[in-house]
C-alpha atoms as a PDB file:
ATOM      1  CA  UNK A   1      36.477 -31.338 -24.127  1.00  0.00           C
ATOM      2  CA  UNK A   2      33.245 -31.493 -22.273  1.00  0.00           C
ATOM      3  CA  UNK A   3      33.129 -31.749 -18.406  1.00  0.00           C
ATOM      4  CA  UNK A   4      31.882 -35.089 -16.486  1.00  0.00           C
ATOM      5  CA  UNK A   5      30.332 -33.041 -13.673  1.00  0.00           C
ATOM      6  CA  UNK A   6      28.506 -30.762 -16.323  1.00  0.00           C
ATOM      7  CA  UNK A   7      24.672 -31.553 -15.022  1.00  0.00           C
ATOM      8  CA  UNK A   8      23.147 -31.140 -18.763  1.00  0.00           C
ATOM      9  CA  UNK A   9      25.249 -33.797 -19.947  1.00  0.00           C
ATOM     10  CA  UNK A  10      25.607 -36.309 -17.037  1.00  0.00           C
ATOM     11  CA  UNK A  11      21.217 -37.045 -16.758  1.00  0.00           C
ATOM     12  CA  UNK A  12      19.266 -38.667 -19.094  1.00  0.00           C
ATOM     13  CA  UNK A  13      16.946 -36.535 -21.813  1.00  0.00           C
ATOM     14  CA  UNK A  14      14.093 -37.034 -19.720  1.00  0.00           C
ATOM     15  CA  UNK A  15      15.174 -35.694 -16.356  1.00  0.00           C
ATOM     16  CA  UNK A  16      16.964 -32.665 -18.282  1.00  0.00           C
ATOM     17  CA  UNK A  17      13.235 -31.818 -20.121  1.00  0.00           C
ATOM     18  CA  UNK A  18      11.303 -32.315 -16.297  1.00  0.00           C
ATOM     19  CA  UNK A  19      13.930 -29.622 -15.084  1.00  0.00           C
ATOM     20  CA  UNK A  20      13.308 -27.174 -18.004  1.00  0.00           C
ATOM     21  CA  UNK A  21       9.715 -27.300 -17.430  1.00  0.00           C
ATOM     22  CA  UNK A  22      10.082 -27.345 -13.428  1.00  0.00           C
ATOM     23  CA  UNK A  23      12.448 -24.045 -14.702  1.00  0.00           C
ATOM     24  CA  UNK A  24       9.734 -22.281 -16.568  1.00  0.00           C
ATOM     25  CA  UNK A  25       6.870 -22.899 -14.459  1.00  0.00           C
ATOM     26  CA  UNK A  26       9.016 -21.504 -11.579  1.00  0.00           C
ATOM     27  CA  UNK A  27       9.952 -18.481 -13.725  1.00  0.00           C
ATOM     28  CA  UNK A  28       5.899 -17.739 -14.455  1.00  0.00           C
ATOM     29  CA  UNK A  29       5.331 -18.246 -10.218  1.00  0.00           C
ATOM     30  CA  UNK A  30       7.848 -15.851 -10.297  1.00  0.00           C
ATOM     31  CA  UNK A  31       6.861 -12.892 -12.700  1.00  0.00           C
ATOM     32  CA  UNK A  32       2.887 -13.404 -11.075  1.00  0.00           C
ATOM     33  CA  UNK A  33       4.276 -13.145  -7.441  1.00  0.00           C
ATOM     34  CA  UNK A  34       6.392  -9.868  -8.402  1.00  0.00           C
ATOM     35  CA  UNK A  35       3.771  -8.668 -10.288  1.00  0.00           C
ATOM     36  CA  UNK A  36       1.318  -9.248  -7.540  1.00  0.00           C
ATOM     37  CA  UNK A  37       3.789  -7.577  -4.948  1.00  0.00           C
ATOM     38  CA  UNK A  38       4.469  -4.220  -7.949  1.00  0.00           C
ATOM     39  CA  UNK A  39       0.699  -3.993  -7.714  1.00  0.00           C
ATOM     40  CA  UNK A  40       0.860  -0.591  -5.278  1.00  0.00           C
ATOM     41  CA  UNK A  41       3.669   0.874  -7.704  1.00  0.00           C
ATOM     42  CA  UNK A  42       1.326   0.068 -10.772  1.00  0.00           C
ATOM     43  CA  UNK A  43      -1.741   1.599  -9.685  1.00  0.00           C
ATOM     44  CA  UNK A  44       0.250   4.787  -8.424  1.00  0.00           C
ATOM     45  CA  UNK A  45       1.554   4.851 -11.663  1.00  0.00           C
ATOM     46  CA  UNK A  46      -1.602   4.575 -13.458  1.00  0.00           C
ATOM     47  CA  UNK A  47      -3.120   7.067 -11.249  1.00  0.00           C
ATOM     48  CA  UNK A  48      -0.493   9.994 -12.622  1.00  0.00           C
ATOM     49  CA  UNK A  49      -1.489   9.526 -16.195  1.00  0.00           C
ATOM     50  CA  UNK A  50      -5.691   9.687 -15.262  1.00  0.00           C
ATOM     51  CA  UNK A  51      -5.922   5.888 -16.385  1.00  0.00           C
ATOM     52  CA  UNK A  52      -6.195   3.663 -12.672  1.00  0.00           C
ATOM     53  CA  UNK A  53      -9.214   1.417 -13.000  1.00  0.00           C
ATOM     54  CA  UNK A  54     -11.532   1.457  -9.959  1.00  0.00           C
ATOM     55  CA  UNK A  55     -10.862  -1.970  -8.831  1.00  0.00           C
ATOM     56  CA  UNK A  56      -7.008  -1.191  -8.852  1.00  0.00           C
ATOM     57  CA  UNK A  57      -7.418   1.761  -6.215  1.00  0.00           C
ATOM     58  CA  UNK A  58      -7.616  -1.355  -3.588  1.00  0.00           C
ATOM     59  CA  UNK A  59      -4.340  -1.249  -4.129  1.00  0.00           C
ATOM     60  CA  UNK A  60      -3.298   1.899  -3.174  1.00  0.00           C
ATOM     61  CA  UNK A  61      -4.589   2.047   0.403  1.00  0.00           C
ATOM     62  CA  UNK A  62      -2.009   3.032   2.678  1.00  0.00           C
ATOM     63  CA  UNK A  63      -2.997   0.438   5.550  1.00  0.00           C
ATOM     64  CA  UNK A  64      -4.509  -2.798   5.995  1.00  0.00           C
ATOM     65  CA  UNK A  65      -4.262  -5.460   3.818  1.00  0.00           C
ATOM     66  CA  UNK A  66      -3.621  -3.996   0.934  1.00  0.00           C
ATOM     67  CA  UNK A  67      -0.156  -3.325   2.444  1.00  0.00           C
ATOM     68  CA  UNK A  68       0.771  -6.718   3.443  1.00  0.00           C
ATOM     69  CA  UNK A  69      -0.639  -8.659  -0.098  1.00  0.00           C
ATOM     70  CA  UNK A  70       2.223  -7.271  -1.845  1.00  0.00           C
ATOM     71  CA  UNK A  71       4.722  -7.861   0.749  1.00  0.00           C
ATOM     72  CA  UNK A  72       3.542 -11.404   1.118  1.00  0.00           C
ATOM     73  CA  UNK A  73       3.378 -11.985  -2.887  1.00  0.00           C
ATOM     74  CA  UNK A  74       7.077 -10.297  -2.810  1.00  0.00           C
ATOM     75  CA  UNK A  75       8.063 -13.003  -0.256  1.00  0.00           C
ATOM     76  CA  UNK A  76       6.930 -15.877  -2.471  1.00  0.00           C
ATOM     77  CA  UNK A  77       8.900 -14.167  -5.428  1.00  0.00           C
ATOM     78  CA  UNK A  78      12.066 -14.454  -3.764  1.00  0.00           C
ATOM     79  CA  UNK A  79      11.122 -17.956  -2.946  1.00  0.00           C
ATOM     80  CA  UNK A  80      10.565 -18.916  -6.625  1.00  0.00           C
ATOM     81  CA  UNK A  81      13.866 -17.573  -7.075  1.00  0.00           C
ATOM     82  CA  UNK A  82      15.965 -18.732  -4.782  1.00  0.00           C
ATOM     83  CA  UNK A  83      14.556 -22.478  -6.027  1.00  0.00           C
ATOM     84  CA  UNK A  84      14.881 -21.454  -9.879  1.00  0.00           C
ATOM     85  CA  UNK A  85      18.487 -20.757  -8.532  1.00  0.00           C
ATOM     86  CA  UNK A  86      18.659 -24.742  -7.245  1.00  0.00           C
ATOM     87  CA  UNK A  87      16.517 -26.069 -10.006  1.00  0.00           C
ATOM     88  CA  UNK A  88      18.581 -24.655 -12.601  1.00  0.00           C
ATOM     89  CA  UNK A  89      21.450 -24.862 -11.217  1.00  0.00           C
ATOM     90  CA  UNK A  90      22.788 -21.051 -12.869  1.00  0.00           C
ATOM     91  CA  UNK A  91      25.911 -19.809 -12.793  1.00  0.00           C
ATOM     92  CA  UNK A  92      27.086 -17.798 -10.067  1.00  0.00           C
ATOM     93  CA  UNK A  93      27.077 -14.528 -11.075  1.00  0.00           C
ATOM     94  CA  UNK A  94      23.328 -15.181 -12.275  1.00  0.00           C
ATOM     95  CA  UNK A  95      22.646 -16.340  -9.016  1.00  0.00           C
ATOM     96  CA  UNK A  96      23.845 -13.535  -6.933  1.00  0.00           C
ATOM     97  CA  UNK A  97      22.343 -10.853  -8.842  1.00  0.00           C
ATOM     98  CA  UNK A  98      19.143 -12.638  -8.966  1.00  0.00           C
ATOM     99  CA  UNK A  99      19.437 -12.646  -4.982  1.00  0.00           C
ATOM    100  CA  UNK A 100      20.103  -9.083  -4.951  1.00  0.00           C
ATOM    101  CA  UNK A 101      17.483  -7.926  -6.982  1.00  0.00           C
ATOM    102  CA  UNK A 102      14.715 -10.172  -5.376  1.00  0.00           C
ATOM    103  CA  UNK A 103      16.225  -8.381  -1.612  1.00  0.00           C
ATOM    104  CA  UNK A 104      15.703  -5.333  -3.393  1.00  0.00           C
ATOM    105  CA  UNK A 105      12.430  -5.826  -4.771  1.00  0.00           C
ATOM    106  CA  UNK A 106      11.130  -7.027  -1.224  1.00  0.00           C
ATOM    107  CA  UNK A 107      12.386  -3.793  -0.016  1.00  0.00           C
ATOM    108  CA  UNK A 108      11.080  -1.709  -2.399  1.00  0.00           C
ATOM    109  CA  UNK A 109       7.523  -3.276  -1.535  1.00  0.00           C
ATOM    110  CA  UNK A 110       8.010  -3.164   1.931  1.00  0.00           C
ATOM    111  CA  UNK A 111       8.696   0.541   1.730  1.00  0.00           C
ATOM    112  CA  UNK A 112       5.930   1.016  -0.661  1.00  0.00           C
ATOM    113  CA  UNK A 113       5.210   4.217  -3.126  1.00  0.00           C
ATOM    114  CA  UNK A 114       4.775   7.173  -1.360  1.00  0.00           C
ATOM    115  CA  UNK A 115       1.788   9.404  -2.490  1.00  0.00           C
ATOM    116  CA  UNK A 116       1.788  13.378  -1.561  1.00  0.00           C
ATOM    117  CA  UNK A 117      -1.587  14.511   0.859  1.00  0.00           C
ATOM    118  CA  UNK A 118      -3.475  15.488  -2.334  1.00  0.00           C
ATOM    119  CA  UNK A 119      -2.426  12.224  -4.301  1.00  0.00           C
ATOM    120  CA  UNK A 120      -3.652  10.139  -1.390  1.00  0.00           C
ATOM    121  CA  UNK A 121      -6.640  12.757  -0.859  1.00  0.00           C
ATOM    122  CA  UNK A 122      -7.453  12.032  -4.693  1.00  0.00           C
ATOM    123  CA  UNK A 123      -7.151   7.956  -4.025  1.00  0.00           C
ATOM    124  CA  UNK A 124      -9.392   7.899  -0.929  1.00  0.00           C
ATOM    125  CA  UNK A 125     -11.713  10.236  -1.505  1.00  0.00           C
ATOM    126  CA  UNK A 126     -15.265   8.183  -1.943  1.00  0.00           C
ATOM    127  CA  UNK A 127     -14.294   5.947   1.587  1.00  0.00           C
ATOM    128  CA  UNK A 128     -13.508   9.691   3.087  1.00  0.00           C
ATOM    129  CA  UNK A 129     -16.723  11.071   1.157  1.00  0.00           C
ATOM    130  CA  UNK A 130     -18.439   8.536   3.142  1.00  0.00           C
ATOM    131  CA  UNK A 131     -16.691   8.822   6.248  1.00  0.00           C
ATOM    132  CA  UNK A 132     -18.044  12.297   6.352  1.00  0.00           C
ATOM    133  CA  UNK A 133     -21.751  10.973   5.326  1.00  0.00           C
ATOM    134  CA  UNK A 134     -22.068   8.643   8.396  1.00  0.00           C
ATOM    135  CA  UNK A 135     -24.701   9.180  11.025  1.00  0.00           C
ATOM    136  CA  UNK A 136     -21.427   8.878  13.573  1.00  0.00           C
ATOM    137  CA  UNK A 137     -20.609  12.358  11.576  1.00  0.00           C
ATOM    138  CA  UNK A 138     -23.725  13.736  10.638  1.00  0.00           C
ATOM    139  CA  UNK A 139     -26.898  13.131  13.610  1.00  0.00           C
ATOM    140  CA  UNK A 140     -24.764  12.712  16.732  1.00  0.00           C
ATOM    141  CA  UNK A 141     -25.194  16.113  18.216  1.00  0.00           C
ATOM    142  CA  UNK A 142     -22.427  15.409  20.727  1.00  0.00           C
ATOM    143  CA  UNK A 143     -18.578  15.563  19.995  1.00  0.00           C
ATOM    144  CA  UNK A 144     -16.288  12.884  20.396  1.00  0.00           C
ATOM    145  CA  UNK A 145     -12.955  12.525  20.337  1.00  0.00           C
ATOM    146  CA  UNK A 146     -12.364   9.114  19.420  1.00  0.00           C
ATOM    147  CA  UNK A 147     -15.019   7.307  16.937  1.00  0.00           C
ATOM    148  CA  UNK A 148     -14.254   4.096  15.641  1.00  0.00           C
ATOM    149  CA  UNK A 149     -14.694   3.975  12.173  1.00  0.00           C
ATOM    150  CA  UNK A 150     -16.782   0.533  10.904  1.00  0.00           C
ATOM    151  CA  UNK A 151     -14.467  -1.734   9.482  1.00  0.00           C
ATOM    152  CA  UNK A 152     -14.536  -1.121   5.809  1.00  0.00           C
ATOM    153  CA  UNK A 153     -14.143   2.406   6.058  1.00  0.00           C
ATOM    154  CA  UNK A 154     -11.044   1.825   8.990  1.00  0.00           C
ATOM    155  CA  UNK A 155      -7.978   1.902   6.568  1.00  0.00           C
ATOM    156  CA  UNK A 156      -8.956   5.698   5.948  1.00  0.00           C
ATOM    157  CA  UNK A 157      -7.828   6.390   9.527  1.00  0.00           C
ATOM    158  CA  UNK A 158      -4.007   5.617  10.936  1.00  0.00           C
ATOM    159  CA  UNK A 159      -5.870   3.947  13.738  1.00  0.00           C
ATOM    160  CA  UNK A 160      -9.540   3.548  12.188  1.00  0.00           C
ATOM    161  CA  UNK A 161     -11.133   6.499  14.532  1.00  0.00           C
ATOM    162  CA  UNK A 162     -12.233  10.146  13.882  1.00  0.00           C
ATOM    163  CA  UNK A 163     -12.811  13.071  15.683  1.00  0.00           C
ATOM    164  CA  UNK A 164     -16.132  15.008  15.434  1.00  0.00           C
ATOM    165  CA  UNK A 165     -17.394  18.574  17.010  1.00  0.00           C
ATOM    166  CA  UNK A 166     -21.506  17.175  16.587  1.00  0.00           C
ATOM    167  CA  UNK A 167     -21.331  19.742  13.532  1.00  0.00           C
ATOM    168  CA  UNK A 168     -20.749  17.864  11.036  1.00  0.00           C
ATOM    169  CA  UNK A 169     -17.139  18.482  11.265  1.00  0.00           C
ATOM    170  CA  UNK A 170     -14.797  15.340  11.075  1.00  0.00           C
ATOM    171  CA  UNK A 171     -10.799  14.590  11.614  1.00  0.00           C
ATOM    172  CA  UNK A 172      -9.285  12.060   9.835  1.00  0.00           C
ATOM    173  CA  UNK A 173      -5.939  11.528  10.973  1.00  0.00           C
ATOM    174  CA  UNK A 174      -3.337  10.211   8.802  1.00  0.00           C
ATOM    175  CA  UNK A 175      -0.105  10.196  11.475  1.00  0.00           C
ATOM    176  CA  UNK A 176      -0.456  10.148  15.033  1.00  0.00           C
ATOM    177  CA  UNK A 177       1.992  10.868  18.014  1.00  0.00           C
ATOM    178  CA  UNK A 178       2.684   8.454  20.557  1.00  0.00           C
ATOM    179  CA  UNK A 179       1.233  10.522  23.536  1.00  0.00           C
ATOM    180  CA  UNK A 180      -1.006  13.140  21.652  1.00  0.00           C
ATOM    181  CA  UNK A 181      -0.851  15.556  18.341  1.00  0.00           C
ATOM    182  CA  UNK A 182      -1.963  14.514  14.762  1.00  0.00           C
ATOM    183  CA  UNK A 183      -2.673  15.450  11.224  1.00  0.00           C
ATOM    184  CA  UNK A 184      -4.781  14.804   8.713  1.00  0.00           C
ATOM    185  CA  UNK A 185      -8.099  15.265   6.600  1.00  0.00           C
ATOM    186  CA  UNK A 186     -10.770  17.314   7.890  1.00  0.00           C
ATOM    187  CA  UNK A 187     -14.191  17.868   6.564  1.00  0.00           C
ATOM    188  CA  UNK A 188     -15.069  20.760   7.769  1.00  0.00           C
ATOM    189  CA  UNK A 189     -18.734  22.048   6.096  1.00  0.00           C
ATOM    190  CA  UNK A 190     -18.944  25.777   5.665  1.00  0.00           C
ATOM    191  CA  UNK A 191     -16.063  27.196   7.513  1.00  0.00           C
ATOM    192  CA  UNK A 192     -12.252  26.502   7.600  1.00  0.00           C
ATOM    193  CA  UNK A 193     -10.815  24.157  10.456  1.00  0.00           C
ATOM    194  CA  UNK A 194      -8.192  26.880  11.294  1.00  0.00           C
ATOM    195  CA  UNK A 195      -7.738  26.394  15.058  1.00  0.00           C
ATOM    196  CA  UNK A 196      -9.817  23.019  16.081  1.00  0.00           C
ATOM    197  CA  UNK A 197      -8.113  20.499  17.958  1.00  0.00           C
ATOM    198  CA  UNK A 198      -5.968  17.383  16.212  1.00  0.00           C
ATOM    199  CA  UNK A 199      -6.115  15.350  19.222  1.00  0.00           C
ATOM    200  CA  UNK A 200      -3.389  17.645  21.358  1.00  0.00           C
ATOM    201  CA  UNK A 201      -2.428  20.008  17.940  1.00  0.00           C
ATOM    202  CA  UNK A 202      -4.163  22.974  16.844  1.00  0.00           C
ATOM    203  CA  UNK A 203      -4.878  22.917  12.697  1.00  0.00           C
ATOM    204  CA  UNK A 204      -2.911  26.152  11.407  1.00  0.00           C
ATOM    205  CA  UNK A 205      -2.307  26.877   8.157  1.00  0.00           C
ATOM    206  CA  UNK A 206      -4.671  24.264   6.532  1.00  0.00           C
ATOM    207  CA  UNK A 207      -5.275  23.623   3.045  1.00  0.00           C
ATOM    208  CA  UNK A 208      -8.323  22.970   0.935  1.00  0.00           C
ATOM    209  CA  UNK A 209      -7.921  20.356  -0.972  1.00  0.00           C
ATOM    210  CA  UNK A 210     -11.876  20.565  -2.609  1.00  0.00           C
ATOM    211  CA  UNK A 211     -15.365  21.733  -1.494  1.00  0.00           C
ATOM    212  CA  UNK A 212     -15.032  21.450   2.589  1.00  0.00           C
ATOM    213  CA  UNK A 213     -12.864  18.927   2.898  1.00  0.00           C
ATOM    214  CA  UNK A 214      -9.105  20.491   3.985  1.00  0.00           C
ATOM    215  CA  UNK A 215      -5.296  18.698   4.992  1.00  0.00           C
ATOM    216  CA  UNK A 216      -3.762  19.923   8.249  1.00  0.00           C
ATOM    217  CA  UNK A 217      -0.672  19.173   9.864  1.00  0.00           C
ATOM    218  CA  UNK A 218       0.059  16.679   7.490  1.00  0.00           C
ATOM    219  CA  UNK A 219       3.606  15.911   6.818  1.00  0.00           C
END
């Protein structure tokens, strides 16, 4: 015996075909906006196998808004599928793990992939290969201690400024402490960075990473 309050058999053929299609066009909506907000994950991924595209590394920058695209996108994902939920009107249990999984996927962006110092090295290293070819870095005999960076190049920095010793030498840190100390990236032509000033830490122990450019204090 079939239901009365059963939706699919209560409205006309019409309304019930407008509702699938309202369904599936919701359901693409939703795989582009989680695909959109997997984006970072993706390119990480392609990046251990040797096979991330060049216009993919966007992707993988670890500030600016390359951070907050995917967020957003995983945002309007959970949108789509909390109104599939109404649209479709799907059973409970569908409905709460659907909920769960979009909370957990908006996490999961929000957190982002984390990359080791040499992975991240790897991903940023023609905007740090130019960092180190400015005229800021290279012809300013002088050193400073806090360089802005112009604004392409910024997202290389956790605050988009450098450090240089008028040497040619250049910090690029990737944490920074409230009050002082930092690590990073340093280009550092010719000799080893061993002992130069992270904004209130002294580089021990650094690591090359390839040709002169070295990690230090990174964590």
């Amino acid at each position: 015996m079939v239901s009365p309050a059963d939706p699919w058999v209560t409205e006309p053929p019409p309304a019930r075909s407008q509702r699938r299609r309202v369904g599936a066009l919701l359901v693409v909506l939703c795989l582009a906006a989680w695909l959109v907000a997997g984006s970072a994950y993706i390119a990480m991924g392609l990046h251990s196998v040797g096979a991330l595209p060049d216009f993919l590394r966007w992707f993988t920058r670890p500030r600016g808004p390359a951070r907050w695209i995917p967020v957003l996108s995983a945002l309007a994902g959970l949108y789509f599928i909390l109104v599939l939920v109404v649209v479709r009107n799907l059973r409970p249990w569908v409905t709460i793990l659907s909920c769960v999984a979009g909370l957990a996927g908006l996490i999961a962006v929000g957190v982002g992939p984390s990359a080791d110092p040499r992975t991240q090295f790897e991903l940023m290293r023609p905007e740090l290969d130019r960092v180190a070819a400015l005229p800021l870095v290279t012809k300013n005999p002088h050193p400073q201690y806090y360089e802005d960076l112009p604004r392409d190049l910024a997202f290389v920095s956790v605050n988009g400024s450098v450090s240089t010793d008028g040497h040619g030498l250049v910090f690029v840190p990737q944490w920074a402490g409230l009050i002082d100390d930092a690590g990073g990236y340093i280009y550092s032509p010719g000799r080893s960075p061993e002992g130069m000033d992270m904004w209130g830490m002294l580089c021990r122990k650094p690591v090359r990473l390839d040709g002169d450019w070295w990690a230090c204090g990174m964590r």
